[in-house]
C-alpha atoms as a PDB file:
ATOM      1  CA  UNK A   1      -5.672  -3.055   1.397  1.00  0.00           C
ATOM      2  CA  UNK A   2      -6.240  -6.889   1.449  1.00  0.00           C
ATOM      3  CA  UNK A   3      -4.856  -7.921   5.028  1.00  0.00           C
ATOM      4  CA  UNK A   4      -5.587 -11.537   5.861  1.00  0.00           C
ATOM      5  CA  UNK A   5      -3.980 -13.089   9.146  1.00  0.00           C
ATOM      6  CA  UNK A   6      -0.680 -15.599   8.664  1.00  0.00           C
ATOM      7  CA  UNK A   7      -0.815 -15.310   4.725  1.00  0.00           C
ATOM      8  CA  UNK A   8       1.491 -12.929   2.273  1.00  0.00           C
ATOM      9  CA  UNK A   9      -0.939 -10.006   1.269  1.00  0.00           C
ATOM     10  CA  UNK A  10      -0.350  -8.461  -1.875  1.00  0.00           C
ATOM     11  CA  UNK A  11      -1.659  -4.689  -2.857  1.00  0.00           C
ATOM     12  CA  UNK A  12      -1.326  -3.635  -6.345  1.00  0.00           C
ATOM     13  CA  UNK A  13      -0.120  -0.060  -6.643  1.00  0.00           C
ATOM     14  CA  UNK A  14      -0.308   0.565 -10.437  1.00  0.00           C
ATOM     15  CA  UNK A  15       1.832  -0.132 -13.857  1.00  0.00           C
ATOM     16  CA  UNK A  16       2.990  -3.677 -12.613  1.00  0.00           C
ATOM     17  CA  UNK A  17       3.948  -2.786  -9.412  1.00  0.00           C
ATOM     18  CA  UNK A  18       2.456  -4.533  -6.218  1.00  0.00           C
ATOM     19  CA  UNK A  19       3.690  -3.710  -2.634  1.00  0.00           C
ATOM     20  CA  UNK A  20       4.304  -7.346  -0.813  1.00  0.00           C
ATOM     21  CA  UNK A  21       4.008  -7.886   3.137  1.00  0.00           C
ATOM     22  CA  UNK A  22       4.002 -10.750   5.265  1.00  0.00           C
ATOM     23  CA  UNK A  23       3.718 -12.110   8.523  1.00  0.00           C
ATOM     24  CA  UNK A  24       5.289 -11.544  11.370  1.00  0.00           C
ATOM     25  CA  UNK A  25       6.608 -14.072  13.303  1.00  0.00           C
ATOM     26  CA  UNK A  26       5.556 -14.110  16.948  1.00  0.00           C
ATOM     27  CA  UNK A  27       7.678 -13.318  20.087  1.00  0.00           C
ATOM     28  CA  UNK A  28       7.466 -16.760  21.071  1.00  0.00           C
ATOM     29  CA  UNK A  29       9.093 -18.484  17.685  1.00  0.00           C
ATOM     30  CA  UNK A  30      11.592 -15.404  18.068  1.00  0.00           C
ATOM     31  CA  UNK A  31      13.485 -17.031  21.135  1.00  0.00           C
ATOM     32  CA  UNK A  32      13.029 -19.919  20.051  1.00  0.00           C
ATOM     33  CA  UNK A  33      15.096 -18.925  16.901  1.00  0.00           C
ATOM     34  CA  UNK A  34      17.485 -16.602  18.815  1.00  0.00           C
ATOM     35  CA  UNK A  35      18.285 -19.662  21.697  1.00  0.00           C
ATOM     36  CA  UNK A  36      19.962 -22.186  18.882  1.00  0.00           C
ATOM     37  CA  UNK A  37      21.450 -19.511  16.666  1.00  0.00           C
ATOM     38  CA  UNK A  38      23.786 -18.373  20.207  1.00  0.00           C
ATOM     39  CA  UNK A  39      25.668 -21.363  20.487  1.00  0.00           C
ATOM     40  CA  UNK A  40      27.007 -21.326  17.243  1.00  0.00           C
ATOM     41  CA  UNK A  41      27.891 -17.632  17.117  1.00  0.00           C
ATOM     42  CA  UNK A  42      29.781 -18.142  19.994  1.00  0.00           C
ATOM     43  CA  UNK A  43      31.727 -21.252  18.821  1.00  0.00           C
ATOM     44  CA  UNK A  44      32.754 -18.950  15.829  1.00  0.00           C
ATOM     45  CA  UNK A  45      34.095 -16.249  18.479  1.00  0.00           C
END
């Protein structure tokens, strides 16, 4: 399995098919993301 950090890695499984993964974002860009998505949800409320 071809894993390479921060890039898409793609694993071919056989007749076409590939299996796909990518990143995951860190806990850091998570709240981030999470503190300006809350005011709008609860405008919407």
């Amino acid at each position: 399995m071809a894993k390479k950090r921060g890039t898409y890695a793609a694993v071919y499984v056989g007749s076409g098919t590939f299996h796909i993964s990518k990143p995951k974002r860190k806990k850091s860009k998570l709240k981030e993301i999470r503190a300006k998505v809350r005011p709008k949800r609860a405008r919407r409320n």
